[in-house]
Each structure stands twice: as C-alpha cells, then as structure tokens.
Protein backbone atom coordinates (compact mmCIF):
# COMPACT_ATOMS: atom_id res chain seq x y z
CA UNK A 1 0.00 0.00 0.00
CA UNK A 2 1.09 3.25 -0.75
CA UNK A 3 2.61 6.02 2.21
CA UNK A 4 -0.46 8.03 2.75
CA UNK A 5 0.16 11.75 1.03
CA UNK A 6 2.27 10.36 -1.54
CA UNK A 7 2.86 13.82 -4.06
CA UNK A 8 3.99 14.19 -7.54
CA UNK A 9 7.55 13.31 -8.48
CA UNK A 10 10.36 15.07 -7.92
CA UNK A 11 12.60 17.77 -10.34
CA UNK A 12 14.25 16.27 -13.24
CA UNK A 13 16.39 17.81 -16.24
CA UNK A 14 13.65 19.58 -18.21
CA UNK A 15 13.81 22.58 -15.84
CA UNK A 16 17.08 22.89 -17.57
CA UNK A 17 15.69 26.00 -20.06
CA UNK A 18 14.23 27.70 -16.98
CA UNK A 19 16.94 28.24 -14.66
CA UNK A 20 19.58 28.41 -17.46
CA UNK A 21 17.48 31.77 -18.31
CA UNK A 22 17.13 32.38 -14.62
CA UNK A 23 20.48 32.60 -13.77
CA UNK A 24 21.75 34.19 -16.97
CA UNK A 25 19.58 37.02 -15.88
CA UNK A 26 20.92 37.07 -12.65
CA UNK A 27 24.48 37.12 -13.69
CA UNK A 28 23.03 39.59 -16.75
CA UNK A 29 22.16 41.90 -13.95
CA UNK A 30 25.97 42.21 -12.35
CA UNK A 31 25.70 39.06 -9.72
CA UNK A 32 28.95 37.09 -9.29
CA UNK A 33 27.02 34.15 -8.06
CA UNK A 34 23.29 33.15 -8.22
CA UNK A 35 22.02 30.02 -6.63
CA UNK A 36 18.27 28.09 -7.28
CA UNK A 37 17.21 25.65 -4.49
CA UNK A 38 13.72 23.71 -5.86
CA UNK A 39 12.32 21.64 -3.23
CA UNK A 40 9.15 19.48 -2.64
CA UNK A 41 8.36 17.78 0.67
CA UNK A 42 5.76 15.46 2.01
CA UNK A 43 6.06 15.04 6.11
CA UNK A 44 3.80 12.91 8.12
CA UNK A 45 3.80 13.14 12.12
CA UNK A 46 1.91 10.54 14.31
CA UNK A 47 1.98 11.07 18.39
CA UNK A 48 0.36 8.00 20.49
CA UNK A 49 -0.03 8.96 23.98
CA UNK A 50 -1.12 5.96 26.19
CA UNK A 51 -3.35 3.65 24.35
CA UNK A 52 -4.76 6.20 21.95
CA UNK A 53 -3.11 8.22 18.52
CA UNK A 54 -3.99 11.58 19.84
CA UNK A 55 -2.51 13.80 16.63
CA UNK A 56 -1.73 12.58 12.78
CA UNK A 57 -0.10 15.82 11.52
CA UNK A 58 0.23 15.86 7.80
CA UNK A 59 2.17 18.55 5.32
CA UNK A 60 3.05 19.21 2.10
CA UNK A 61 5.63 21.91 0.25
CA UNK A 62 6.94 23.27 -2.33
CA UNK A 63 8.96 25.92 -3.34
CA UNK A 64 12.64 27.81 -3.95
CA UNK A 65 15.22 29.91 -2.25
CA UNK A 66 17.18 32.20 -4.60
CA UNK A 67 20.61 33.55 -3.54
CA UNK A 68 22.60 36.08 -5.17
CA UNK A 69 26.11 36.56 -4.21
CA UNK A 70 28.10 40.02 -4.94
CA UNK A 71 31.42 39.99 -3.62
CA UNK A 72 31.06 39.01 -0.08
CA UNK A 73 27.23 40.49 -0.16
CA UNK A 74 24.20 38.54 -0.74
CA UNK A 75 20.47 38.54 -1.01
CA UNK A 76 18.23 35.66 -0.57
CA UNK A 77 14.54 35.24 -1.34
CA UNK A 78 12.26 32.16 -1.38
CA UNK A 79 8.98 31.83 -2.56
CA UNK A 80 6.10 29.30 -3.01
CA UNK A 81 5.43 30.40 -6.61
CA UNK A 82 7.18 27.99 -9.43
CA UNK A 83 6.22 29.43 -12.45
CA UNK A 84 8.19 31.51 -14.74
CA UNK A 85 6.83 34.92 -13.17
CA UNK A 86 7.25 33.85 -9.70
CA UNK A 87 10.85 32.79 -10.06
CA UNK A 88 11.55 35.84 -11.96
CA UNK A 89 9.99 37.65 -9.19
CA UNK A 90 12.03 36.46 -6.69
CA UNK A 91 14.97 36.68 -8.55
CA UNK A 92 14.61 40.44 -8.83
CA UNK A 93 13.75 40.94 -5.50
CA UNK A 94 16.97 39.29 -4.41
CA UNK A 95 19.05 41.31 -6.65
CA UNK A 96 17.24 44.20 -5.60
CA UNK A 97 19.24 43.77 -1.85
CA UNK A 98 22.19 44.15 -3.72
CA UNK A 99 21.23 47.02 -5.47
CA UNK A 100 20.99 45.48 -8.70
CA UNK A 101 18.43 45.74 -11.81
CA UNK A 102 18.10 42.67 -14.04
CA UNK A 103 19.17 44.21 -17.85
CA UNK A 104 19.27 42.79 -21.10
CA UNK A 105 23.02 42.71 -20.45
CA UNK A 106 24.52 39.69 -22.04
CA UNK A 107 25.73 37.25 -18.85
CA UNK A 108 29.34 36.93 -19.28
CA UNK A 109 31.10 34.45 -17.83
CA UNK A 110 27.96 32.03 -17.36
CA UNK A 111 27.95 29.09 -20.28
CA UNK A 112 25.13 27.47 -19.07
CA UNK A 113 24.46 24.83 -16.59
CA UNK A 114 26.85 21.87 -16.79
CA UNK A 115 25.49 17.97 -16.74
CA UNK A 116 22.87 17.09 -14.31
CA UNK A 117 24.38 14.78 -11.44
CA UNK A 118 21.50 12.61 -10.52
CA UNK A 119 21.53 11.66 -6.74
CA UNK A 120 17.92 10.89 -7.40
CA UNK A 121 17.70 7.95 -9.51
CA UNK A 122 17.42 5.04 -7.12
CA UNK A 123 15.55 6.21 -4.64
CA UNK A 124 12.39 7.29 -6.50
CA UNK A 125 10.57 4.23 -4.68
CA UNK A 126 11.41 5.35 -1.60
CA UNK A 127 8.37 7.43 -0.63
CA UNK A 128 5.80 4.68 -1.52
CA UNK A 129 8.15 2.00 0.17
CA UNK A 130 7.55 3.32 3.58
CA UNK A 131 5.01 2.21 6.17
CA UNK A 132 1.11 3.23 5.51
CA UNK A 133 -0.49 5.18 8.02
CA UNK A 134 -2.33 2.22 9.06
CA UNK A 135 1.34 0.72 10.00
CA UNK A 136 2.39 3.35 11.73
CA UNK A 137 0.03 3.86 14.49
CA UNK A 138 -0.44 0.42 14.88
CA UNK A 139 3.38 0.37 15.65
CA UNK A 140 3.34 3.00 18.06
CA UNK A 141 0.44 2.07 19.98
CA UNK A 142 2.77 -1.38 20.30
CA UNK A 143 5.24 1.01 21.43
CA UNK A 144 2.97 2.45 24.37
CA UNK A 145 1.72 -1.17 25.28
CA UNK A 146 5.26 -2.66 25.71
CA UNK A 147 5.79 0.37 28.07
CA UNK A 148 2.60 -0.27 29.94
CA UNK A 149 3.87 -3.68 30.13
CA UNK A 150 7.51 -3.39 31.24
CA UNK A 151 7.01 -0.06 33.31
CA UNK A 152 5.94 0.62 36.86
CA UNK A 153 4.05 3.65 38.37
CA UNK A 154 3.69 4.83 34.81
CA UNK A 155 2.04 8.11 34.61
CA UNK A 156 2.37 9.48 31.50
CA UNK A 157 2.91 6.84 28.12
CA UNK A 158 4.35 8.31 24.31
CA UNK A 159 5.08 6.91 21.31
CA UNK A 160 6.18 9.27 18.23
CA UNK A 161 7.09 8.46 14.39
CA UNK A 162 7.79 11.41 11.57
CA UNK A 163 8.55 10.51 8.10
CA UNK A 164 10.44 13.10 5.86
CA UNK A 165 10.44 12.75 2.59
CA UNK A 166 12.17 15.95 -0.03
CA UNK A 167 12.97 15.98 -3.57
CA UNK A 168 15.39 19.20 -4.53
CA UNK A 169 17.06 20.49 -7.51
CA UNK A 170 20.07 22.69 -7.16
CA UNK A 171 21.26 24.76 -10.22
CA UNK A 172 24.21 27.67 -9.56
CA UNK A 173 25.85 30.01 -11.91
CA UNK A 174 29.26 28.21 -11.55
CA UNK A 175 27.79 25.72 -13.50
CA UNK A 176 26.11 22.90 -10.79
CA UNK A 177 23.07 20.99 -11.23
CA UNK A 178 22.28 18.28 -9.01
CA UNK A 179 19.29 16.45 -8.03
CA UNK A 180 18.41 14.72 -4.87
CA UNK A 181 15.54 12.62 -3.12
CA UNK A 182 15.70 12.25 1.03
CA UNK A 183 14.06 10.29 3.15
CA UNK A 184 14.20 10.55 7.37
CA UNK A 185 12.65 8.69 9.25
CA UNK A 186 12.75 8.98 13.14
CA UNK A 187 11.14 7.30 16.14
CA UNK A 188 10.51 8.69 20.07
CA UNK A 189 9.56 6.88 23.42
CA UNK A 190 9.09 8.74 26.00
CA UNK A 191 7.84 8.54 30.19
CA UNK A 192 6.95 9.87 33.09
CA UNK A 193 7.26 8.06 36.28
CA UNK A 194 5.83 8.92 39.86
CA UNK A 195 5.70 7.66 43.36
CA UNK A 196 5.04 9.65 46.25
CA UNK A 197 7.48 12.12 46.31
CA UNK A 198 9.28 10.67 43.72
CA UNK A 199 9.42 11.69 39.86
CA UNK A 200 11.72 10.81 37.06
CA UNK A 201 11.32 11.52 33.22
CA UNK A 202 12.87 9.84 30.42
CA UNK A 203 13.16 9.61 26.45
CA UNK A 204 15.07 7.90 23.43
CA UNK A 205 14.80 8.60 20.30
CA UNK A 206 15.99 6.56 17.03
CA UNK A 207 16.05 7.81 13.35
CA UNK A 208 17.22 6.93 10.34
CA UNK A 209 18.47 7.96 6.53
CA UNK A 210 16.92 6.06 3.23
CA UNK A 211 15.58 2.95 4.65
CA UNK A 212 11.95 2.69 3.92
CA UNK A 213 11.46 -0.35 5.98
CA UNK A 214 12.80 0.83 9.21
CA UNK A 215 9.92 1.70 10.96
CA UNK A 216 8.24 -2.42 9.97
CA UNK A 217 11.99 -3.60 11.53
CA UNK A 218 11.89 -1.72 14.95
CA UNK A 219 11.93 -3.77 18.25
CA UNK A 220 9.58 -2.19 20.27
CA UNK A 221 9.90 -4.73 23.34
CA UNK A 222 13.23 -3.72 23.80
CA UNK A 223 13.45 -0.38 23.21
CA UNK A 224 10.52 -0.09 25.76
CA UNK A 225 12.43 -2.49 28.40
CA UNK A 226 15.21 -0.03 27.91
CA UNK A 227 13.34 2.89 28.49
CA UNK A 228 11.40 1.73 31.28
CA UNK A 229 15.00 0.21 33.01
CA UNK A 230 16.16 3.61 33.02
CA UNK A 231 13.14 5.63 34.13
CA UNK A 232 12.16 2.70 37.02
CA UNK A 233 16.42 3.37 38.54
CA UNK A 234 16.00 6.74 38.15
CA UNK A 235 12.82 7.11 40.02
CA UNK A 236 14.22 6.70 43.51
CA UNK A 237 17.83 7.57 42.66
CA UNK A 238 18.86 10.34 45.51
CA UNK A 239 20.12 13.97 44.17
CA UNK A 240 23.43 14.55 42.97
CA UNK A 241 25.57 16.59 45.72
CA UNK A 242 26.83 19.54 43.40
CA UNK A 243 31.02 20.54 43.30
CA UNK A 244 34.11 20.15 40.77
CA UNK A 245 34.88 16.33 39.81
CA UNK A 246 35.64 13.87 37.00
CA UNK A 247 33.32 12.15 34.74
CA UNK A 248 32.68 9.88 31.87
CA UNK A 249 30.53 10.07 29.45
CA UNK A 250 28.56 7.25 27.96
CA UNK A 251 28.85 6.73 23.75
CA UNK A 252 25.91 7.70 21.68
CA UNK A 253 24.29 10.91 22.53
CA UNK A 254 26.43 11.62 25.18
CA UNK A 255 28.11 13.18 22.04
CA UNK A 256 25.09 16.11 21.99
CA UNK A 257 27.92 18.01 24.01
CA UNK A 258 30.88 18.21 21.90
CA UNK A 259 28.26 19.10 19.03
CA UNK A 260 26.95 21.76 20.94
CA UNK A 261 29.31 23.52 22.80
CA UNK A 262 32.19 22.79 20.18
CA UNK A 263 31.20 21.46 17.12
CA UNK A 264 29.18 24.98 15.97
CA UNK A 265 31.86 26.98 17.35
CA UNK A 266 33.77 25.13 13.87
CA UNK A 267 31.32 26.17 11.50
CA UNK A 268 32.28 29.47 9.51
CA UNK A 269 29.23 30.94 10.16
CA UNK A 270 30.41 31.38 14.02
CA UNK A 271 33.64 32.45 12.11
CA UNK A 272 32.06 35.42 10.12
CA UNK A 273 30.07 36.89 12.89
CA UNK A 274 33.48 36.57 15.18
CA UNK A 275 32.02 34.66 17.86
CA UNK A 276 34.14 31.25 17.99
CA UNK A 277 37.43 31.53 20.10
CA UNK A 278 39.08 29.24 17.41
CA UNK A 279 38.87 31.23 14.63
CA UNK A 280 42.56 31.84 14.07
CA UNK A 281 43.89 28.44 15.71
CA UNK A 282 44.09 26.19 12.77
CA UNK A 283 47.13 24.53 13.09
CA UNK A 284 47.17 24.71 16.93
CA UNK A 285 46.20 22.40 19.95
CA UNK A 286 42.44 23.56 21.23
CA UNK A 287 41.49 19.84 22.81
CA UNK A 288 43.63 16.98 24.51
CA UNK A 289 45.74 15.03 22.40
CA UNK A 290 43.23 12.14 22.95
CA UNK A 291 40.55 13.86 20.77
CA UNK A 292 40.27 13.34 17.47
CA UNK A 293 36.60 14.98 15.81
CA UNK A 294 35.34 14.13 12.82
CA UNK A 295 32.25 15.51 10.28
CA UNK A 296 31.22 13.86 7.52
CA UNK A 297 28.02 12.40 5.45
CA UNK A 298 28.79 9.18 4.11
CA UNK A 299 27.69 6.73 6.82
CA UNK A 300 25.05 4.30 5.41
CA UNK A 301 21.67 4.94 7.13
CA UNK A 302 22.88 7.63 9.47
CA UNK A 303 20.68 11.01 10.20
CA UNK A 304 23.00 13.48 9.10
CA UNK A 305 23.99 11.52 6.03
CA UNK A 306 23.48 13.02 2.41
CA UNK A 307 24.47 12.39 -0.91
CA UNK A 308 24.41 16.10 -1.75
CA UNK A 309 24.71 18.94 0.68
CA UNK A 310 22.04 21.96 -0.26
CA UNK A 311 24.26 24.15 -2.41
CA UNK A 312 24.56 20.78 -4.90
CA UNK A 313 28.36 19.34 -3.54
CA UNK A 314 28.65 15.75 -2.60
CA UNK A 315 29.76 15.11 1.30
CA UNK A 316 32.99 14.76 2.33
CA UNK A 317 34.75 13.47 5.53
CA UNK A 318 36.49 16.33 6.99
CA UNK A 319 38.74 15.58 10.32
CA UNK A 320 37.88 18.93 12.49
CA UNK A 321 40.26 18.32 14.96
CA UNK A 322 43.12 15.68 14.63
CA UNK A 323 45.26 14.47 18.26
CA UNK A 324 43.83 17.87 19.62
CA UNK A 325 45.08 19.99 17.10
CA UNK A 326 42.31 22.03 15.09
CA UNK A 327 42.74 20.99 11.36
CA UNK A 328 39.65 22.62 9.83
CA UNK A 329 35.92 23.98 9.78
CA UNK A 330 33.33 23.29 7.95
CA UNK A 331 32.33 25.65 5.27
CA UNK A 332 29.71 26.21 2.48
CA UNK A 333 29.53 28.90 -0.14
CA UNK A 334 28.66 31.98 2.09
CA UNK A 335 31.57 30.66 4.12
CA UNK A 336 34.07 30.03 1.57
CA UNK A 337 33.61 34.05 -0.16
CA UNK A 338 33.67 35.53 3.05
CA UNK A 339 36.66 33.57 5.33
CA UNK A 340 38.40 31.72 2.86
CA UNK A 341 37.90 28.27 4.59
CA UNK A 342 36.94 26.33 1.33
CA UNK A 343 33.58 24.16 1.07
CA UNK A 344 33.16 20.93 2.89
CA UNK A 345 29.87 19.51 1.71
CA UNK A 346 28.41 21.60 4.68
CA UNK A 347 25.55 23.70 3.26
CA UNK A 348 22.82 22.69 4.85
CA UNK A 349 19.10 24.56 5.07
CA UNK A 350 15.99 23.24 6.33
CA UNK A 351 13.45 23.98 3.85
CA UNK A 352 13.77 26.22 0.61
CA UNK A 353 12.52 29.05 2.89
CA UNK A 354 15.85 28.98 4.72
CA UNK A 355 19.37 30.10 2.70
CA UNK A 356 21.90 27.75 3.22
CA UNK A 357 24.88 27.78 5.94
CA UNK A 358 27.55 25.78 7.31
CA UNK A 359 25.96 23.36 8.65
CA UNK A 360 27.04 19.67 10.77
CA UNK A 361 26.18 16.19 9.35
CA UNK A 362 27.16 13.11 11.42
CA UNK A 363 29.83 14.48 13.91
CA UNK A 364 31.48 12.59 16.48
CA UNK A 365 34.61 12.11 18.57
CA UNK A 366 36.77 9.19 17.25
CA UNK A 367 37.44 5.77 18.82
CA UNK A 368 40.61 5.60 21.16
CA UNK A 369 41.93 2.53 22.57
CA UNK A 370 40.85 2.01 26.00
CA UNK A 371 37.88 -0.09 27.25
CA UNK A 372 34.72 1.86 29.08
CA UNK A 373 35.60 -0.28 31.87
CA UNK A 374 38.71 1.36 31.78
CA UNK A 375 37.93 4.88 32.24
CA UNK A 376 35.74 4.15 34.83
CA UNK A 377 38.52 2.57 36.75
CA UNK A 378 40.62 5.64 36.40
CA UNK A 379 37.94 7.52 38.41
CA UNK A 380 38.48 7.58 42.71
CA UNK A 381 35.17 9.44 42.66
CA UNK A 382 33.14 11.50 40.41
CA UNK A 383 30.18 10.94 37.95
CA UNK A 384 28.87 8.78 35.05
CA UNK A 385 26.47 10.12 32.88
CA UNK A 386 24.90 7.28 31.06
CA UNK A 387 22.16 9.35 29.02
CA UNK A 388 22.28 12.94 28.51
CA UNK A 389 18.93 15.27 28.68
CA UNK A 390 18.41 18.85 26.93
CA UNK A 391 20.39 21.91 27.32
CA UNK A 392 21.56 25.21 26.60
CA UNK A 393 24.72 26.78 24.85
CA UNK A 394 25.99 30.72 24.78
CA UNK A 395 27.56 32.05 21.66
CA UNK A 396 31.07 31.15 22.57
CA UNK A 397 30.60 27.49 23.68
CA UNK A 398 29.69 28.11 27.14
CA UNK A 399 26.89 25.33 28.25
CA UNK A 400 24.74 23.57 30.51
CA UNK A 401 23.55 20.32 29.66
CA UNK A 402 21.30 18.18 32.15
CA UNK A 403 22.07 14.52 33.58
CA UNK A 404 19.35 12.22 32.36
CA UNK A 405 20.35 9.10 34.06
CA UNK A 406 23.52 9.22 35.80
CA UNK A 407 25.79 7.11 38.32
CA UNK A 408 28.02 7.94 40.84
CA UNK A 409 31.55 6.84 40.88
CA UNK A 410 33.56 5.92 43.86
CA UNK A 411 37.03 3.91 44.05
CA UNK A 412 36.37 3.21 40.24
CA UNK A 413 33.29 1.19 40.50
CA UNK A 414 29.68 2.58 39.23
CA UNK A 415 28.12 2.79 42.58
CA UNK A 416 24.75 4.58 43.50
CA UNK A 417 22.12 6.58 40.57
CA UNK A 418 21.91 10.05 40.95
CA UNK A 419 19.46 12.63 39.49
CA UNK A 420 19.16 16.01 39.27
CA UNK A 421 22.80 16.61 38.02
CA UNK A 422 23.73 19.19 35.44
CA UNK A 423 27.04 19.24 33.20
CA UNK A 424 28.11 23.12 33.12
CA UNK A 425 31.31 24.34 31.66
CA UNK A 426 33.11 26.26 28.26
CA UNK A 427 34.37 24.31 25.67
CA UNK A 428 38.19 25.98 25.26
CA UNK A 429 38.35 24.81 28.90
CA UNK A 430 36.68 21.20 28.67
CA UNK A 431 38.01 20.36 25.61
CA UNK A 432 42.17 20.35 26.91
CA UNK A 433 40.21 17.98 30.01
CA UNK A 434 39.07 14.83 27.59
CA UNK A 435 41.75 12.96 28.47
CA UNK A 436 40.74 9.26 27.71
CA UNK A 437 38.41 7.97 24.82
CA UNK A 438 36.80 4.89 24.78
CA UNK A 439 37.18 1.93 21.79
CA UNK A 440 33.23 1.77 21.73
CA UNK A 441 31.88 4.25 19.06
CA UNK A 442 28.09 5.24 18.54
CA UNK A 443 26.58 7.41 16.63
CA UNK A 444 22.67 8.64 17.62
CA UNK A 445 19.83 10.63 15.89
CA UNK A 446 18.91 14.18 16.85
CA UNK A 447 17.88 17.36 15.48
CA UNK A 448 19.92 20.83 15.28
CA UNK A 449 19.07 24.09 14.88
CA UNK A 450 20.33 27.20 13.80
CA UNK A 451 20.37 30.15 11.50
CA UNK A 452 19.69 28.20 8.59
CA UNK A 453 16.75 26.03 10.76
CA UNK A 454 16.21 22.94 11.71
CA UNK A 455 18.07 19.95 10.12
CA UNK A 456 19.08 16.17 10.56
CA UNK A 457 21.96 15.31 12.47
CA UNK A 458 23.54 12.96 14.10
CA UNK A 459 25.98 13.09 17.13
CA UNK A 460 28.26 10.66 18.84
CA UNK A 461 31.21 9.18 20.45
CA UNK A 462 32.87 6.56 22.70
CA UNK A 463 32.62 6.65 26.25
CA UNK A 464 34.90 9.47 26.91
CA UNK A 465 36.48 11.01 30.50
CA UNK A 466 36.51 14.15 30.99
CA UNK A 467 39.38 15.20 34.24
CA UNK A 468 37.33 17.70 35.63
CA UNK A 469 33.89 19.61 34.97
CA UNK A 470 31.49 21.57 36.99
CA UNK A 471 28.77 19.11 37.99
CA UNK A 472 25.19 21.35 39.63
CA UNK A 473 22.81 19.69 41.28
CA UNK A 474 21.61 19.91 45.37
C-alpha cells in the first residue's frame, strides 16, 4: 500500500531551459554568483499517547530559495510560486538587496548549466516504500503497550514516528546541477514516572536515513524495556551533591555536548560573525591530544547523512580536529567568499525558505583505545552520565547540559544513581580535560538548529572522561 500523502515526483532535467534563463539574468544583472534551491516535501507526524493516537499531523511543500552573491554580499529570497513569473519575481527581488536591476546585459562568464548529477535515480521508490499510516500507528500504539507492560508507576505513556520525505534540484551560476531525493525517518519513546514524592522523566529517540522499511523492523519490546529500566532506577535515585569532579561520558548521545558547545563553534558561520574563540587556531592544539573529531556524510543509514549537501556538492569526511590539534571547519559557499575556509559539503538549510549555511552532518569524537571499563577505573570518585537530557549553549561554547540518568563513581566502580545533576562548563576549557576515549563508538539521531533552521543530524562518540567539569545539582 502506498505512504499516505504520496505527491507528484520530484525535479528532473527539463527545468534545464528555466533556470539556465534564470540565472543568466541574474548574472546579466551584475551578480557574481546566483544560486536556485527547488524543493518538494511530504512530512507525516503521528503522536500515540497511552493507548490512543492523539494527533496525525500531515504537510506538504513546495517551493525555492534564490541567492545572489556580490562579492562578499548577498540577497536571498524564497517563494512558493514555481512558475516563470514567480521565479523571476524572486529573482529580482533578491538582486534588488544588492542594489541590482536585471538588464538585457549579455551574462558573461555564465555558459550554461553543466550535466545534471542525478543523486535521485534510485531512490524514487522510496516514498511509496515506507510504512502506511495504518502501520504506523499500529506500531506506536505497540510502542505504548510494551511500556505499559515493562514499566511501573507509569504516569504518562508516548510513542512518536515522523517521516520526511524531499525531492530538490540545485542549479548555480558556476555551472552545478544536481538532483536529490531524502528520506528521514525517526522514532521517540518517551515517560513519566511517579511515586510519592518521587518523579523521574525519560526519552530515546531513534532515526534513520533512506531505509523505507525501518519503521516495519523496529523492536519495540526492547526499546521499551530499555526505556522503562532507566526511568524505574531513576525514580528513587537520591540527588546529585553539586562541586568540581571527574566524569565519563557514555557513547551515543552523550556526544550532543561536543556538538553543541564545540562542534558549531567550527562552523564558519560562528567564524564570520566573530564569535568562535578558534577562529585563528588552525594549526594549533584547542582539545587533549586524545581527541580526534570528525564531520562527515557518508555513513550508510545515518541522520545526518546526504548524498548532496544543499548548495549541490557531494559530502565529504572532513577531520575537524586531529590528536587535539584544530585541522579545519566546515564551510559552504557563504563561508568560503567571506573567510576563505573552502567548502566541505556543509551547506545545509531546512526547507527552501531557509538560505543555506555551514551546517554539521554526522559528527562525532573518534574511537581511542581504552575499554569503558577502563575509564571508569581511572575515576576515585566523580560521575557517570549514562544518558544525557536537553540543554543550553551561549555564543562562545559556554553550556549547561542536564544529567538524564547518571551514576556515581567511587574507588572506580559505578556505585549509586543520581538525578538532578547538570554538566556546566566552556568548551576551550573542557576540551584540553578529555583525556581518555573509549574503543566503543556510537553514533545517535537528533535534530539541530540554527540560522539556517532545523536539520538532521547525528551526534556521537565513545565513552569518553573528561578530568574535571562543573557538575550542579543539590
């Protein structure tokens, strides 16, 4: 049966004649650089709270973003109208920042667009390969059972599942045109347990890149055992006494950190507004020579994984920071014109609404060579943060991120839980503290956003220790 909401296919090579003209005019009118982003999208949300689907969310769109580049200037307008006027609309408008008027100046310099590179191809099953709506709630309201089933003093049950599916076209003046279909799919459990006195909230979350079937292959018995584990130690765990100590890091989201509090501060957008600290320390040591960070978009099935990044450039791996010294940021075509750092596959946007920035794909510290068990055993006393919650992070890299489930150590043995404990510090002084990494790389699903919007990522990393950090709590 077909996904539910299924919309017309994507962009193919007969919009050749249109943007051609398009950005001839552009370049006609005195541009150095003008960019096209098409895009159609087709989202379905479904939220099961206890036994019951309480919201099936629907949307469709479609649309373009038009960017015109003069010198280190540019203009960007998007618009929901496709047609020859609308795009010529927009186009104007965006030169019109700029202080330019489209002419019937020949556009020297622009031959055309080159060959179309078809990312697309293979993939256009993928939309009416994934679950029905039919499927879908009937998996999540499995999801809510095997909670009700594994779980104890279970107040509040929820089961999520969003499916993503965008078809874009990318056409520049420098000659690109590339074409690409996407397809994210991402799962949530989440609970809230109470007795007495006693509370304790808890999530996961699991998602995917272009695997229609992931959804019909999820094991919702054990994600629910794990969730409910968690949530039923956590419940009567006592509160975390707050002061300066140690502590290690679990693999797998625990990774949110480094992405937050260091991984933007590498992005050149953080470079042109002159609020990372690293701007001018490529080449020197900014982290312990046990950390070795890594971007890229090439892992198979992985959230921040692309086969094209949203100015129409294939994905690279790009080593950030290599044995603690910084190597290189990531970079896109705003960032490339204006600091010199050249592109990385990093242009990233949410929707066609959004012009496109440097952006993170799947970023995670590397592997070392010692066992968890290890690190651990290096600790007299301090913390282990098994699952990490939300948080907050200041322009520079300063941060607070909360404790979801977390353990104390003492004489390097995991000894009592402990709530209520919250991970504060900067990142130029944390980063010189990650002094042991872990052989036990994971990778984990989330969402980031930022001036370009919301987008797919994914975060990670082995269990790491970190010498000291500012642990708050009671």
């Amino acid at each position: 049966m077909p996904a539910v909401g299924a919309i017309a296919d994507g962009f193919d090579h007969t919009w050749r004649p249109r943007l051609d003209s398009l950005l001839a005019a552009g370049r006609g009118a005195g541009a150095d650089l003008v960019e096209i982003f098409l895009e159609r999208t087709d989202h379905i949300g479904v939220l099961a709270e206890q036994d019951t689907i309480t919201s099936v969310s629907p949307a469709f769109g479609m649309g373009a973003g038009i960017r015109v580049f003069c010198g280190e200037r540019d203009g960007f307008v998007s618009t929901n109208d496709l047609s020859d006027r609308g795009l010529l609309q927009a186009l104007e408008q965006a030169l019109g920042m700029l202080g330019l008027t489209r002419t019937s100046t020949p556009a020297l310099g622009f031959e055309g667009l080159g060959a179309l590179a078809d990312f697309a191809g293979a993939k256009a099953h993928w939309l009416n390969g994934c679950p029905s709506l039919t499927e879908a709630t009937l998996k999540l309201l499995e999801g809510t059972a095997r909670l009700a089933h594994h779980g104890r003093h279970l107040q509040a049950r929820r089961a999520s599942y969003a499916r993503d599916w965008q078809s874009v076209l990318v056409a520049a003046s420098d000659g690109t045109f590339a074409q690409d279909i996407r397809l994210h799919q991402s799962l949530g459990l989440n609970v809230l347990a109470a007795d007495g006195e006693h509370r304790a909230g808890l999530g996961r979350r699991y998602g995917t890149s272009g695997r229609p079937d992931d959804l019909r292959q999820w094991d919702a018995d054990a994600s629910a055992q794990d969730v409910c584990a968690s949530v039923g130690t956590m419940l009567y765990a006592d509160y975390v006494e707050a002061g300066q100590m140690p502590a290690v890091l679990a693999n797998r989201f625990g990774g949110v950190i480094f992405h937050e509090a260091c991984g933007h501060l590498l992005e050149t957008t953080q470079v042109e507004r002159g609020t990372t600290p690293f701007a001018d320390k490529v080449g020197e040591r900014i982290a312990h020579e046990a950390v070795t960070a890594i971007d890229e978009g090439l892992t198979d099935g992985a959230f921040g994984s692309l086969s094209m990044d949203d100015e129409g450039m294939e994905p690279q791996r790009t080593v950030l920071i290599e044995n603690g010294v910084l190597k290189r940021f990531l970079s896109d075509r705003a960032g490339q014109r204006r600091t010199g750092h050249e592109r990385t596959g990093s242009g990233r946007r949410q929707s066609h609404a959004f012009a496109a920035a440097s952006r993170m794909r799947n970023t995670f510290i590397a592997a070392g060579p010692h066992t968890p068990d290890a690190l651990i055993a290096s600790v007299d006393k301090g913390l282990y943060c098994k699952s990490m919650g939300g948080g907050s992070v200041g322009p520079t890299g300063q941060f607070n991120f909360a404790v979801e489930e977390g353990y104390l150590i003492e004489n390097g043995q995991l000894t009592k839980p402990v709530k209520g404990a919250t991970l504060i510090g900067e990142a130029k002084e944390v980063m010189p503290r990650i002094s042991m990494c872990a052989n036990d790389l994971e990778l984990a699903a989330g969402f980031c956003g930022s001036v370009s919007g919301s987008i797919f990522v994914t975060v990670g990393q082995p269990h790491i220790k970190v010498d000291s950090i500012t642990v708050g709590g009671r």
